[in-house]
N, C-alpha and C. Protein backbone atom coordinates (compact mmCIF):
# COMPACT_ATOMS: atom_id res chain seq x y z
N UNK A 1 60.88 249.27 59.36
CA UNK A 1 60.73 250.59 59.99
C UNK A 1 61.30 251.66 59.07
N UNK A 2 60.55 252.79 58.53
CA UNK A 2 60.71 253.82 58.11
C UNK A 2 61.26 254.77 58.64
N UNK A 3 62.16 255.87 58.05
CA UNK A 3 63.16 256.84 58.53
C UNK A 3 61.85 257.93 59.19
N UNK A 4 61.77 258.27 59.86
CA UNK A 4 60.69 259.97 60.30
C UNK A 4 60.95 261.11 60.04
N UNK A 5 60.39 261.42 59.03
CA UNK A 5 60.95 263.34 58.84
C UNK A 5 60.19 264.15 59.76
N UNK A 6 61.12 264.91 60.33
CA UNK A 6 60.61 265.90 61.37
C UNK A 6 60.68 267.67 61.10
N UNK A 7 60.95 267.27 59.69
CA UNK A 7 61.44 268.47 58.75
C UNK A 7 61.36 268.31 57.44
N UNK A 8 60.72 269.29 57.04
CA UNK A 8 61.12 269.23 55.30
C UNK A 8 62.17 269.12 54.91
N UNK A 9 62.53 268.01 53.86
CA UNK A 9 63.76 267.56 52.97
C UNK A 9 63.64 268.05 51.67
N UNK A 10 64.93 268.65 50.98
CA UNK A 10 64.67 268.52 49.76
C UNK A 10 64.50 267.35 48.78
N UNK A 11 64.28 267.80 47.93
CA UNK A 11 63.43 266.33 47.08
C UNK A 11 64.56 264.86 46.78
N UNK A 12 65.64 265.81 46.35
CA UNK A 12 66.77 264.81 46.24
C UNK A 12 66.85 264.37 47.74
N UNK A 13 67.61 264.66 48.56
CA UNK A 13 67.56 264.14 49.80
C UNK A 13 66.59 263.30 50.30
N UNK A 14 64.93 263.17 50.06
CA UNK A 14 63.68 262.95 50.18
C UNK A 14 63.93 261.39 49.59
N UNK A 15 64.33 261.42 48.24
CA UNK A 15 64.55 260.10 47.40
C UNK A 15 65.96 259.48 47.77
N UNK A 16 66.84 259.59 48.17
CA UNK A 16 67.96 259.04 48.92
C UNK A 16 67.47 258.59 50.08
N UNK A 17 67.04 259.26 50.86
CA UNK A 17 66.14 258.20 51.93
C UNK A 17 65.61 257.01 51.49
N UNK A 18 64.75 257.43 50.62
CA UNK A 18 63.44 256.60 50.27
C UNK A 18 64.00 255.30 49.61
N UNK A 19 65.37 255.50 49.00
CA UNK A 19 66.28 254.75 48.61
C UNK A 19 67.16 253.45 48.94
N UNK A 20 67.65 254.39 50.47
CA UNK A 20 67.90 253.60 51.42
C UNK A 20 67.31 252.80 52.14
N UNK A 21 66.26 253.29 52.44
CA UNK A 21 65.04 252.92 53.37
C UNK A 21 65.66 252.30 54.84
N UNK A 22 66.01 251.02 55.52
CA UNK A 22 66.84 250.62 56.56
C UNK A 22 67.52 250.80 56.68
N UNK A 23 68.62 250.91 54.99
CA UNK A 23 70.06 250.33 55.48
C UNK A 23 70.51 251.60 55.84
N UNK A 24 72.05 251.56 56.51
CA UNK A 24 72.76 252.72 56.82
C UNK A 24 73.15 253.46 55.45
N UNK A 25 73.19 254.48 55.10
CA UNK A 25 73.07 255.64 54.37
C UNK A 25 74.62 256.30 54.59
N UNK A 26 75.55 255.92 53.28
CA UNK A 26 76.59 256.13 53.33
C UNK A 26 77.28 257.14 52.29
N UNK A 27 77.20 258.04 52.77
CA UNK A 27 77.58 258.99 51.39
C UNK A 27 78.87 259.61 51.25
N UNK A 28 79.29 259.24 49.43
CA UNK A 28 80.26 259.69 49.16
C UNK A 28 80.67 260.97 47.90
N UNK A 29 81.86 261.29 48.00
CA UNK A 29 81.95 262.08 46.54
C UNK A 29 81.84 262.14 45.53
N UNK A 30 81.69 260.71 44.83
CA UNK A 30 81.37 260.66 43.33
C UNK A 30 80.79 259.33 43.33
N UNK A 31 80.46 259.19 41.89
CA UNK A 31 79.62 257.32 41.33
C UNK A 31 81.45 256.70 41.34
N UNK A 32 82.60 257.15 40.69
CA UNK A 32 83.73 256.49 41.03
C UNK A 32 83.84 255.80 42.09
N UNK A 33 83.47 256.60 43.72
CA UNK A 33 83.75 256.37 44.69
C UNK A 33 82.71 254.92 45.35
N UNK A 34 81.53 255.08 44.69
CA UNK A 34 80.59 253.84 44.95
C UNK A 34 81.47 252.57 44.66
N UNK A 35 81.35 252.83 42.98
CA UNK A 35 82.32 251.48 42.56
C UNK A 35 82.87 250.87 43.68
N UNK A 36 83.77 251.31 43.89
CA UNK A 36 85.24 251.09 44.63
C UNK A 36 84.27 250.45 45.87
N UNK A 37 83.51 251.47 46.79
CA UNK A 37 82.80 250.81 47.84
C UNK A 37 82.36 250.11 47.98
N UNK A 38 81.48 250.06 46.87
CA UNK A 38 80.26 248.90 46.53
C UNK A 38 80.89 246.93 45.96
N UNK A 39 82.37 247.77 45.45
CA UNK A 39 83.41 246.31 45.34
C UNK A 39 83.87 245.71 46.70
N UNK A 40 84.28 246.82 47.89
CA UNK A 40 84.97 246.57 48.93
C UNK A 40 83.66 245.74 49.87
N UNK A 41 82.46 246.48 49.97
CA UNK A 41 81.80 246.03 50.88
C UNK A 41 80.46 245.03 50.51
N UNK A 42 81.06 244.56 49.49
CA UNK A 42 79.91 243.85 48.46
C UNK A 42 78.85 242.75 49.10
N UNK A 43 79.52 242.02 50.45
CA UNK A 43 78.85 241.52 50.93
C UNK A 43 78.17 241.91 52.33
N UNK A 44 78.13 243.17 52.24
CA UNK A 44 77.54 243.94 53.43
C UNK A 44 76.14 244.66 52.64
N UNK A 45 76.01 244.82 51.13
CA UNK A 45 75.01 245.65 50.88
C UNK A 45 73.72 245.52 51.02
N UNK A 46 73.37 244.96 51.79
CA UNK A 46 72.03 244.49 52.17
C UNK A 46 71.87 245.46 53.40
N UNK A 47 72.96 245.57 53.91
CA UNK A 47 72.79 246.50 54.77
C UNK A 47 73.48 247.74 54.76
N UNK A 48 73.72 247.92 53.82
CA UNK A 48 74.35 249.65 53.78
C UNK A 48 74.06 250.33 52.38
N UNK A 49 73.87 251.78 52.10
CA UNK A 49 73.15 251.96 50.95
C UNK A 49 74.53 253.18 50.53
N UNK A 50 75.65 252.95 49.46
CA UNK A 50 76.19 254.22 49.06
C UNK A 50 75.59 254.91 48.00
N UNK A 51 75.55 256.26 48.28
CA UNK A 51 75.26 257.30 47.50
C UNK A 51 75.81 258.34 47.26
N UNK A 52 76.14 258.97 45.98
CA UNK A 52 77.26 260.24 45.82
C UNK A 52 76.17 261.24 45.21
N UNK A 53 75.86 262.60 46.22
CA UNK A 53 75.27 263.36 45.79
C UNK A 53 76.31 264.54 45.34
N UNK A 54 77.51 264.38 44.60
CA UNK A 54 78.65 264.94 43.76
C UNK A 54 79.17 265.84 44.76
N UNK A 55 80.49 265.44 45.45
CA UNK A 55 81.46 266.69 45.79
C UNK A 55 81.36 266.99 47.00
N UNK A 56 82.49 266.90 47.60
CA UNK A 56 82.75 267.49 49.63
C UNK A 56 81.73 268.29 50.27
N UNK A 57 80.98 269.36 49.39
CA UNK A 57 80.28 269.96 50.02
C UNK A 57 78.84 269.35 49.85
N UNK A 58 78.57 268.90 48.78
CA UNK A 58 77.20 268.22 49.39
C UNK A 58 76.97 267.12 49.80
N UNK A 59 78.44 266.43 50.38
CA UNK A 59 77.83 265.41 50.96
C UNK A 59 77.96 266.09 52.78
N UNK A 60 78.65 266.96 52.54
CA UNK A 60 78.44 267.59 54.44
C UNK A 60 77.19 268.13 54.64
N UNK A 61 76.84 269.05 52.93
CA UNK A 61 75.33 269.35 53.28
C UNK A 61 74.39 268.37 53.76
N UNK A 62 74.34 267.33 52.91
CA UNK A 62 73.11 266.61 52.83
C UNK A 62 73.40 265.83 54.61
N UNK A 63 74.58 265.74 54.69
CA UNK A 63 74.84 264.49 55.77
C UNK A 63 74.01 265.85 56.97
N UNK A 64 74.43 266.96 56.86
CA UNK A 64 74.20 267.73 57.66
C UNK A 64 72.20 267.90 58.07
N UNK A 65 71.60 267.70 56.80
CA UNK A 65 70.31 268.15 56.40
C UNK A 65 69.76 266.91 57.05
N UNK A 66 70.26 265.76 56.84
CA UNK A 66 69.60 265.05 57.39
C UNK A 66 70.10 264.53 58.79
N UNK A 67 70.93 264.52 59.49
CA UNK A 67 70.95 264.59 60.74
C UNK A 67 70.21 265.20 61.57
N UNK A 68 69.83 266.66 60.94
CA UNK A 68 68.73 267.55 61.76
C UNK A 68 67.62 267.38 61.60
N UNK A 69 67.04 267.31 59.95
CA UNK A 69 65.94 266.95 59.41
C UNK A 69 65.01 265.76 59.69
N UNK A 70 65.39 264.86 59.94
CA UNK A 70 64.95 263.63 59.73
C UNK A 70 65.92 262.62 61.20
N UNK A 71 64.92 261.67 61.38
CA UNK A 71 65.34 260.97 62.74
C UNK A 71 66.56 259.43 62.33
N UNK A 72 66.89 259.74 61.06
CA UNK A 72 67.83 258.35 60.54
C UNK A 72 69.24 258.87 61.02
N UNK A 73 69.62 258.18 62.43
CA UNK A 73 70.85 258.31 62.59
C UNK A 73 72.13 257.74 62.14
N UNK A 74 71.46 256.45 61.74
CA UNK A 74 72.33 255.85 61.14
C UNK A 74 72.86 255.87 59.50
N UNK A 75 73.00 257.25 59.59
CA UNK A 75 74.17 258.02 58.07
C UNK A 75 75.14 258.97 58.28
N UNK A 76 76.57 258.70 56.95
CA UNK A 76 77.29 258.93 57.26
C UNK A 76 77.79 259.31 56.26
N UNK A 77 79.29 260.32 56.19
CA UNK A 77 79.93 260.78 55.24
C UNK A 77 81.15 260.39 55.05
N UNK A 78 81.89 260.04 54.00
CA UNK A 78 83.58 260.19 54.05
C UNK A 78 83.91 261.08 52.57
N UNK A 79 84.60 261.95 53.11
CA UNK A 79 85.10 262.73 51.88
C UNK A 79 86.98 262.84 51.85
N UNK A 80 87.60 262.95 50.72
CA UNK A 80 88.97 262.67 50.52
C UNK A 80 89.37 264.02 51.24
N UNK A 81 90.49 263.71 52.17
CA UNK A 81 91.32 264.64 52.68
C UNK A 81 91.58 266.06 51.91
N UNK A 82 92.27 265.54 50.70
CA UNK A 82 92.80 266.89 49.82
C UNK A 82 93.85 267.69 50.38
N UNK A 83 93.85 268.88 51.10
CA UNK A 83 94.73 269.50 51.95
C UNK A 83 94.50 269.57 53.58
N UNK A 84 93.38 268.98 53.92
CA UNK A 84 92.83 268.84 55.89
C UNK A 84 93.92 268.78 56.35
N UNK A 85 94.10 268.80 57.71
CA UNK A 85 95.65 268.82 58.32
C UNK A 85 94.92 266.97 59.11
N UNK A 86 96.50 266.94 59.58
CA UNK A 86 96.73 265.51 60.21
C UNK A 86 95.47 265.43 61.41
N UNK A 87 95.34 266.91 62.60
CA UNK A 87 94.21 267.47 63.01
C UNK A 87 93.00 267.02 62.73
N UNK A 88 92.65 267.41 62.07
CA UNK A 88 91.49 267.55 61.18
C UNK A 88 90.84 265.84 60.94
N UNK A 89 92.02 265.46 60.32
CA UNK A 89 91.37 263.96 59.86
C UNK A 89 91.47 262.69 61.31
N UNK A 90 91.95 263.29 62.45
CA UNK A 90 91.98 262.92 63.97
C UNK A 90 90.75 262.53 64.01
N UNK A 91 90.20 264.07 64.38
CA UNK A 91 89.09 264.40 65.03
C UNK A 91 87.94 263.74 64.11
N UNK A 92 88.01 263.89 62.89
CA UNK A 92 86.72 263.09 62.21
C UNK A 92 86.82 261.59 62.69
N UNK A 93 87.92 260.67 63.16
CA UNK A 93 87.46 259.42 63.43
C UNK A 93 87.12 259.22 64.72
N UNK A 94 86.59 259.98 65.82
CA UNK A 94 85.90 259.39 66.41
C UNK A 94 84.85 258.90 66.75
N UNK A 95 84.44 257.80 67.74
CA UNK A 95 83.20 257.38 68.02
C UNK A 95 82.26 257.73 67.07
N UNK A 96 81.58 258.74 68.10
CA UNK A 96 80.36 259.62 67.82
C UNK A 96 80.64 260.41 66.66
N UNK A 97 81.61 260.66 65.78
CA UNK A 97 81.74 261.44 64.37
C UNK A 97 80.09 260.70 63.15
N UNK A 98 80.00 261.40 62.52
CA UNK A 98 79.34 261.35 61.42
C UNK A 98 80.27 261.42 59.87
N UNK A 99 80.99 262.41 59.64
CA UNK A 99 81.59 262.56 58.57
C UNK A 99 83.00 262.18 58.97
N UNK A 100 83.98 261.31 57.86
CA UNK A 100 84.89 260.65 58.40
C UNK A 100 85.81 261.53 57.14
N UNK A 101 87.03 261.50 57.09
CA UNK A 101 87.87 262.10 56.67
C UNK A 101 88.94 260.93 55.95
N UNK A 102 89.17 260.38 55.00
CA UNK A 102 90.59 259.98 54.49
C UNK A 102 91.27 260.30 54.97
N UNK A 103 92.50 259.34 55.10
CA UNK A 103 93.84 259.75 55.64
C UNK A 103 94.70 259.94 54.94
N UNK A 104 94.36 259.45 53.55
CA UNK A 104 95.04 259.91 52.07
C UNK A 104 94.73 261.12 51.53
N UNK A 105 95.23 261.64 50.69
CA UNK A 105 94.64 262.93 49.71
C UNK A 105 93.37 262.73 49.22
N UNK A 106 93.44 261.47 48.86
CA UNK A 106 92.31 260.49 48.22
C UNK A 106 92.18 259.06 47.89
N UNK A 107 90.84 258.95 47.45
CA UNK A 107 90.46 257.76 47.51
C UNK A 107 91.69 256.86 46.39
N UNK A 108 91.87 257.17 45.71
CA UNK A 108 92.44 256.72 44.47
C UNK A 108 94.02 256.64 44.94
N UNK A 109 94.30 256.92 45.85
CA UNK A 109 96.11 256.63 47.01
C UNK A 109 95.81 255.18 47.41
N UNK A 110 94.74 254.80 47.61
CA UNK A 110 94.83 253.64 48.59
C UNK A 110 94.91 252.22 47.46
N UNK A 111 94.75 253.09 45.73
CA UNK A 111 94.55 251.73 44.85
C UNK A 111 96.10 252.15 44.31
N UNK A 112 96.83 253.41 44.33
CA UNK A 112 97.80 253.05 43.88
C UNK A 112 98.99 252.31 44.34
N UNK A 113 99.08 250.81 44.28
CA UNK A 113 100.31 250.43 44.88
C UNK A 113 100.79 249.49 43.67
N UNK A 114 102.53 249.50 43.87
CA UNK A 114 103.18 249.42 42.67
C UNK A 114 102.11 247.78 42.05
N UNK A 115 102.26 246.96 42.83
CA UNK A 115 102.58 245.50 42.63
C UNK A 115 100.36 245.05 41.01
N UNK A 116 99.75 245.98 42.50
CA UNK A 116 98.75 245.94 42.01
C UNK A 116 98.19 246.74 40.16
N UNK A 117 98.99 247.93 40.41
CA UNK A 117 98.77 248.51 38.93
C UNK A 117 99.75 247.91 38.00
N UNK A 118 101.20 246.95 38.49
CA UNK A 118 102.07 246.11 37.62
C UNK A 118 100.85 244.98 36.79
N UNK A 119 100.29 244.68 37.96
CA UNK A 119 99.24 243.40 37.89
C UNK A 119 98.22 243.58 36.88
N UNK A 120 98.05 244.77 36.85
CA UNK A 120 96.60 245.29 36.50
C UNK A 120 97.05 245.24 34.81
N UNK A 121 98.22 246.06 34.59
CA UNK A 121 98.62 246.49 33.44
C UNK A 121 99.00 245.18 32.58
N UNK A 122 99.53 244.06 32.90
CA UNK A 122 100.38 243.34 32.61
C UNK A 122 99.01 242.32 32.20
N UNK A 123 98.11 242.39 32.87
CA UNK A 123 96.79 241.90 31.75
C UNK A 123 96.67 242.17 30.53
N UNK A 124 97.15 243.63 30.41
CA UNK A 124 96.55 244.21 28.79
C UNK A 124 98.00 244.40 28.18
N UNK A 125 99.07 242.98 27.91
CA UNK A 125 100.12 243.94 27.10
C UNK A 125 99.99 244.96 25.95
N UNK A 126 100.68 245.77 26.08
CA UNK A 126 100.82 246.37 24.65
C UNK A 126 102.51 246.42 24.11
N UNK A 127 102.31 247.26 23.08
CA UNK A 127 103.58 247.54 23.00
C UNK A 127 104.76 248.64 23.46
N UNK A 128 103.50 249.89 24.18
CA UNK A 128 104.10 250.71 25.03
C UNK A 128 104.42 250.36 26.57
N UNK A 129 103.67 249.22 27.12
CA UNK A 129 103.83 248.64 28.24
C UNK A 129 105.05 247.72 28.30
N UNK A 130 106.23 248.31 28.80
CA UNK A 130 107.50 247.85 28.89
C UNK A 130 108.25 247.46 30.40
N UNK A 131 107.48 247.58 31.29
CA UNK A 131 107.71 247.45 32.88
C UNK A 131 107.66 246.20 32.93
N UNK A 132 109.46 245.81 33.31
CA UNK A 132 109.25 244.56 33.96
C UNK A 132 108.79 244.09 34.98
N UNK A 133 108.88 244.79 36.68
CA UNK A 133 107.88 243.84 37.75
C UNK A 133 107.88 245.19 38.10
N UNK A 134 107.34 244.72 39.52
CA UNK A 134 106.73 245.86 40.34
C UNK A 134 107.28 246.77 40.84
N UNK A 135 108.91 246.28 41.04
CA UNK A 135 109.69 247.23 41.39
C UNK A 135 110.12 248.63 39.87
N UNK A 136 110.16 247.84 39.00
CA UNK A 136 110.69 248.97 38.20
C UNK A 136 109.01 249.71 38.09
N UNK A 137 107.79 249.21 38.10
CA UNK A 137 106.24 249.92 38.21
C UNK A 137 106.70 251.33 39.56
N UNK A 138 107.40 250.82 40.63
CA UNK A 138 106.92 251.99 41.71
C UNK A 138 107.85 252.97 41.24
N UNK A 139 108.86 253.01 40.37
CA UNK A 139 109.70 254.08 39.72
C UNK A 139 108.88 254.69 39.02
N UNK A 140 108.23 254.05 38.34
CA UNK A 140 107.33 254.48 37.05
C UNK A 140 106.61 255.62 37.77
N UNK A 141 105.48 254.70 38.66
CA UNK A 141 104.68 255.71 39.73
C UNK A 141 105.13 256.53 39.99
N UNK A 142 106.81 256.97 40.87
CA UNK A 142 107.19 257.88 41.88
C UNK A 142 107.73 259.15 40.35
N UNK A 143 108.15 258.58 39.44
CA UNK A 143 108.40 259.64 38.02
C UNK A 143 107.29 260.40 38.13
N UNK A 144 105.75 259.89 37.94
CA UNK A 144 104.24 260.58 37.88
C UNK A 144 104.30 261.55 38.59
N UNK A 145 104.47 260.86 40.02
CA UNK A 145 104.57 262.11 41.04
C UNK A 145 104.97 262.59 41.17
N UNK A 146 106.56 262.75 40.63
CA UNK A 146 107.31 264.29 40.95
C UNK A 146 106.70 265.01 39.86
N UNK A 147 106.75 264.74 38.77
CA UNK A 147 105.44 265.62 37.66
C UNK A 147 104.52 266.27 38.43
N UNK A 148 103.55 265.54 39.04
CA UNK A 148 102.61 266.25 39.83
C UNK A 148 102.80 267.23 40.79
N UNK A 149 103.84 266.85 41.47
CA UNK A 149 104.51 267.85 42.44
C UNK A 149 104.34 269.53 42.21
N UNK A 150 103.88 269.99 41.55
CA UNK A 150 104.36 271.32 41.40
C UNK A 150 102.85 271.85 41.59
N UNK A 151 101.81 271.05 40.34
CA UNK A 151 100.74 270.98 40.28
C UNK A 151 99.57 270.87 41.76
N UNK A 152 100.29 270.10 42.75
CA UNK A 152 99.74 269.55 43.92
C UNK A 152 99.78 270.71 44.57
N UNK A 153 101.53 271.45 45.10
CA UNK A 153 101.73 272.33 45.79
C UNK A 153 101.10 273.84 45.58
N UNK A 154 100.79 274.04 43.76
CA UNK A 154 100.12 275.15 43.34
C UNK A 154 98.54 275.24 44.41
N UNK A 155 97.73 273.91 43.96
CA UNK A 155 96.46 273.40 44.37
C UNK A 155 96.60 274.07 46.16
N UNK A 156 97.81 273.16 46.67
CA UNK A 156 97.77 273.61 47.94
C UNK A 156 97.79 274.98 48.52
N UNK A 157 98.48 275.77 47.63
CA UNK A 157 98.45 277.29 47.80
C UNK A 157 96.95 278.07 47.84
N UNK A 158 96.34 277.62 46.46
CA UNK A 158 95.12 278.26 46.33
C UNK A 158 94.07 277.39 47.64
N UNK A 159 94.57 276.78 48.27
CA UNK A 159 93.04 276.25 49.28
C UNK A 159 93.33 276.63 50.29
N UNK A 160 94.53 277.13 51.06
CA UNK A 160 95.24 277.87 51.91
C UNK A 160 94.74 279.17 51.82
N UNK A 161 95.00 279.76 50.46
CA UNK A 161 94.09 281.35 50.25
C UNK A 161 93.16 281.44 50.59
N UNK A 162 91.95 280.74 50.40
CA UNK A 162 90.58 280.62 50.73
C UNK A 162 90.23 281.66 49.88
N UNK A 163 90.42 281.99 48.61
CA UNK A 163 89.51 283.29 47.85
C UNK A 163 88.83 282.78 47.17
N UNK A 164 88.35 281.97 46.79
CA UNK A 164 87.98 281.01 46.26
C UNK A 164 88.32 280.74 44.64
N UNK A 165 89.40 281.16 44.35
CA UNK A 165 90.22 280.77 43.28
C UNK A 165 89.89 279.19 42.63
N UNK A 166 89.99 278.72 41.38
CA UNK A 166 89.84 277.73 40.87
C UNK A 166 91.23 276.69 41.23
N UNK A 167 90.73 275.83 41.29
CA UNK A 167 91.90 274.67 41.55
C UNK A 167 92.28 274.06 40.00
N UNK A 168 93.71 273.79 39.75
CA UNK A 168 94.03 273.04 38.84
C UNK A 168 93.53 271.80 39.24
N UNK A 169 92.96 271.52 37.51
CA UNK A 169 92.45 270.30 37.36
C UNK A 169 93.38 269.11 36.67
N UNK A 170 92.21 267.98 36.24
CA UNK A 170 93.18 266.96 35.02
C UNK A 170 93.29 267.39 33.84
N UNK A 171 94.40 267.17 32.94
CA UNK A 171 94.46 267.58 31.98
C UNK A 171 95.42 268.87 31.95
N UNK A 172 95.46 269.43 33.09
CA UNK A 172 96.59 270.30 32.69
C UNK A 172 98.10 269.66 32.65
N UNK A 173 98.86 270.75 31.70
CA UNK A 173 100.10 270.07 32.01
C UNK A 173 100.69 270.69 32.80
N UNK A 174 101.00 269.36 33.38
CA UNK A 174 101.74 269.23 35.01
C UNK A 174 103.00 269.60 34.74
N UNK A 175 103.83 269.47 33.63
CA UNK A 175 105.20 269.51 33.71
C UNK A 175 105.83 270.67 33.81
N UNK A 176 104.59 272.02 33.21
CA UNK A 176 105.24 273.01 32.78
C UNK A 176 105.43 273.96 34.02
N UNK A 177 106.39 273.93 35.14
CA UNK A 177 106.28 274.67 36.34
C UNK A 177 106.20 276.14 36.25
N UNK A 178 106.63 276.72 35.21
CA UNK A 178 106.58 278.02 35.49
C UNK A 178 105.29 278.70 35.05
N UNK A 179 104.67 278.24 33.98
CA UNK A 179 103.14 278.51 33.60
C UNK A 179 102.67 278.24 34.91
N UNK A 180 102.64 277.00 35.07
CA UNK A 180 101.53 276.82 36.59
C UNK A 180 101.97 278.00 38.13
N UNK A 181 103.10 278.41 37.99
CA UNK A 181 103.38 279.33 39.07
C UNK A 181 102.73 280.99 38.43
N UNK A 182 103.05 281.21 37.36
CA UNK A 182 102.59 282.20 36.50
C UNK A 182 100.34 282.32 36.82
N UNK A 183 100.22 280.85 36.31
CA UNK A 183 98.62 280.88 36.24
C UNK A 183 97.93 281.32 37.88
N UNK A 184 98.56 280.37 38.35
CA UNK A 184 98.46 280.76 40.16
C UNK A 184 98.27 282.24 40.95
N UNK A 185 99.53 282.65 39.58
CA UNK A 185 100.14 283.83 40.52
C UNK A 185 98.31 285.00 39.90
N UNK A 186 97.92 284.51 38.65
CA UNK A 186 97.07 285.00 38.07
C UNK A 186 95.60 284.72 39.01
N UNK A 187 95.24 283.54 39.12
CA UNK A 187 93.93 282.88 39.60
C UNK A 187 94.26 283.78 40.78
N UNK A 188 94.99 283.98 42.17
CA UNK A 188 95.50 284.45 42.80
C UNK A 188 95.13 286.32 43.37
N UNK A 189 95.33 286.60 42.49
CA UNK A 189 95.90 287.77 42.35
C UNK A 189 97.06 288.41 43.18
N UNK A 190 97.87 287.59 42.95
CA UNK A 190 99.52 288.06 43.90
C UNK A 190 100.53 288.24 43.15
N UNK A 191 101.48 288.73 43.81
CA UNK A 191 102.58 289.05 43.24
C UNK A 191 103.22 287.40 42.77
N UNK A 192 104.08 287.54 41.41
CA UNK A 192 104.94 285.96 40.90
C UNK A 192 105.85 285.77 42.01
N UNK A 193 106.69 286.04 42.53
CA UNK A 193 107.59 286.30 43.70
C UNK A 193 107.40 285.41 44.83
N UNK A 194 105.96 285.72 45.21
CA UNK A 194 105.34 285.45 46.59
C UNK A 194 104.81 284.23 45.82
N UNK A 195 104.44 284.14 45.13
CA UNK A 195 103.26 282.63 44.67
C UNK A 195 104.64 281.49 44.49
N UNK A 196 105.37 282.21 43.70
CA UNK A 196 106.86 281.11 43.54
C UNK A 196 107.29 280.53 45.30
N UNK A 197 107.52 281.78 45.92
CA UNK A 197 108.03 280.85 46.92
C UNK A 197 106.95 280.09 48.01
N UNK A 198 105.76 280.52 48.27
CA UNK A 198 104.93 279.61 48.41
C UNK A 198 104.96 278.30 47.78
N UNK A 199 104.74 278.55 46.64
CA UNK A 199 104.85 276.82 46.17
C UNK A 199 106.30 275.96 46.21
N UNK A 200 107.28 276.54 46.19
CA UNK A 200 108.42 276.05 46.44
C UNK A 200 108.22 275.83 47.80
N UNK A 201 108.32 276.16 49.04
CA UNK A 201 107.70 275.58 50.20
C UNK A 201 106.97 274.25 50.49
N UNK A 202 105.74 274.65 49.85
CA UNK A 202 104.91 273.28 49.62
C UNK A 202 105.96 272.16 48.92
N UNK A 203 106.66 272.01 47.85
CA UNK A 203 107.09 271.47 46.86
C UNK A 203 108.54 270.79 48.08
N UNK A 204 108.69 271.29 48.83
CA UNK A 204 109.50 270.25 49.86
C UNK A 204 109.25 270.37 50.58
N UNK A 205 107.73 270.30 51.43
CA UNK A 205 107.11 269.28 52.22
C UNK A 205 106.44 268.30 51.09
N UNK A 206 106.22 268.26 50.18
CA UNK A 206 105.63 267.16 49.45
C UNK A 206 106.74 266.38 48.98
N UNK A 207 107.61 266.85 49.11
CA UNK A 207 108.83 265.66 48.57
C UNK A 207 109.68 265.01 49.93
């Protein structure tokens, strides 16, 4: 049995169907995010089809386009939390929901745990790889993250603004807190003052 369009689809959307054809139609944020799925649910794929048409908003679009568009009820969305409130990611798991919400920041929280990236690493010695077990690994980890910390809480400021300011990405350096309060205060357009203590705020609820 074929999906019924009761509406024009765009073409991409059109071939994601056509793609799926039966199975349930599961869409995510990136080809990263398949991997990972397509590992977890490997012996379900006969019946479920993931697809990443790139990024939070088009997978609400598309999930959206075709809920109305077309009679295939059986598709669905999950996109990474990021900043959603506790709220927010509630209400996406129920029942009748369509788009489901992480309960992590992201997908990539649920692979970091000490024992597993000890595991992972300890395949490939090198000579910079000096971690003895897993416990001295979740130090390693929790070092990363206070690095990130500043970087996270900046991020959190600008999605709170809603101006649609650019989000720090990878590759910046994380360490340098006062550039990143400085750049903020720039992307922003606010006073340094106000952007500092905003992110200091954030910066202990994240710790």
């Amino acid at each position: 049995m074929t999906t019924r369009i009761i509406d024009k689809l765009s073409p991409e959307l059109t071939h994601i169907l056509f793609e799926a054809g039966n199975r349930k139609l599961v869409l995510l944020e990136g080809k990263d995010d398949i991997e990972v799925f397509e590992e977890w649910f490997m012996e379900n794929l006969s019946d479920i089809c993931f697809h990443a048409p790139g990024g939070c908003s088009n997978v609400e679009t598309f999930l959206q386009e075709t809920l109305e568009k077309s009679e295939k009820g059986e598709v669905y969305g999950i996109i990474d939390r990021d900043f959603r409130t506790k709220q927010e990611v509630n209400a996406s798991l129920s029942e009748s929901a369509h788009l489901f919400i992480l309960r992590r920041y992201a997908l990539e929280n649920y692979l970091l745990e000490p024992f597993a990236v000890w595991e992972e690493l300890r395949i490939y010695p090198s000579k910079s790889f000096k971690v003895a077990d897993s416990s001295a690994m979740e130090k390693e980890l929790l070092k990363l993250c206070e690095q990130l910390k500043t970087l996270i809480a900046a991020n959190s400021v600008i999605y709170e603004a809603s101006t649609g300011a650019k989000y720090f990405k990878e590759g910046y350096i994380m360490s340098d807190r006062a550039n990143i309060i400085q750049q903020t205060s720039k992307r922003l357009n606010w006073e340094l003052a106000k952007v500092e203590q905003k992110i200091a705020e954030k910066e202990i609820i994240i710790q």
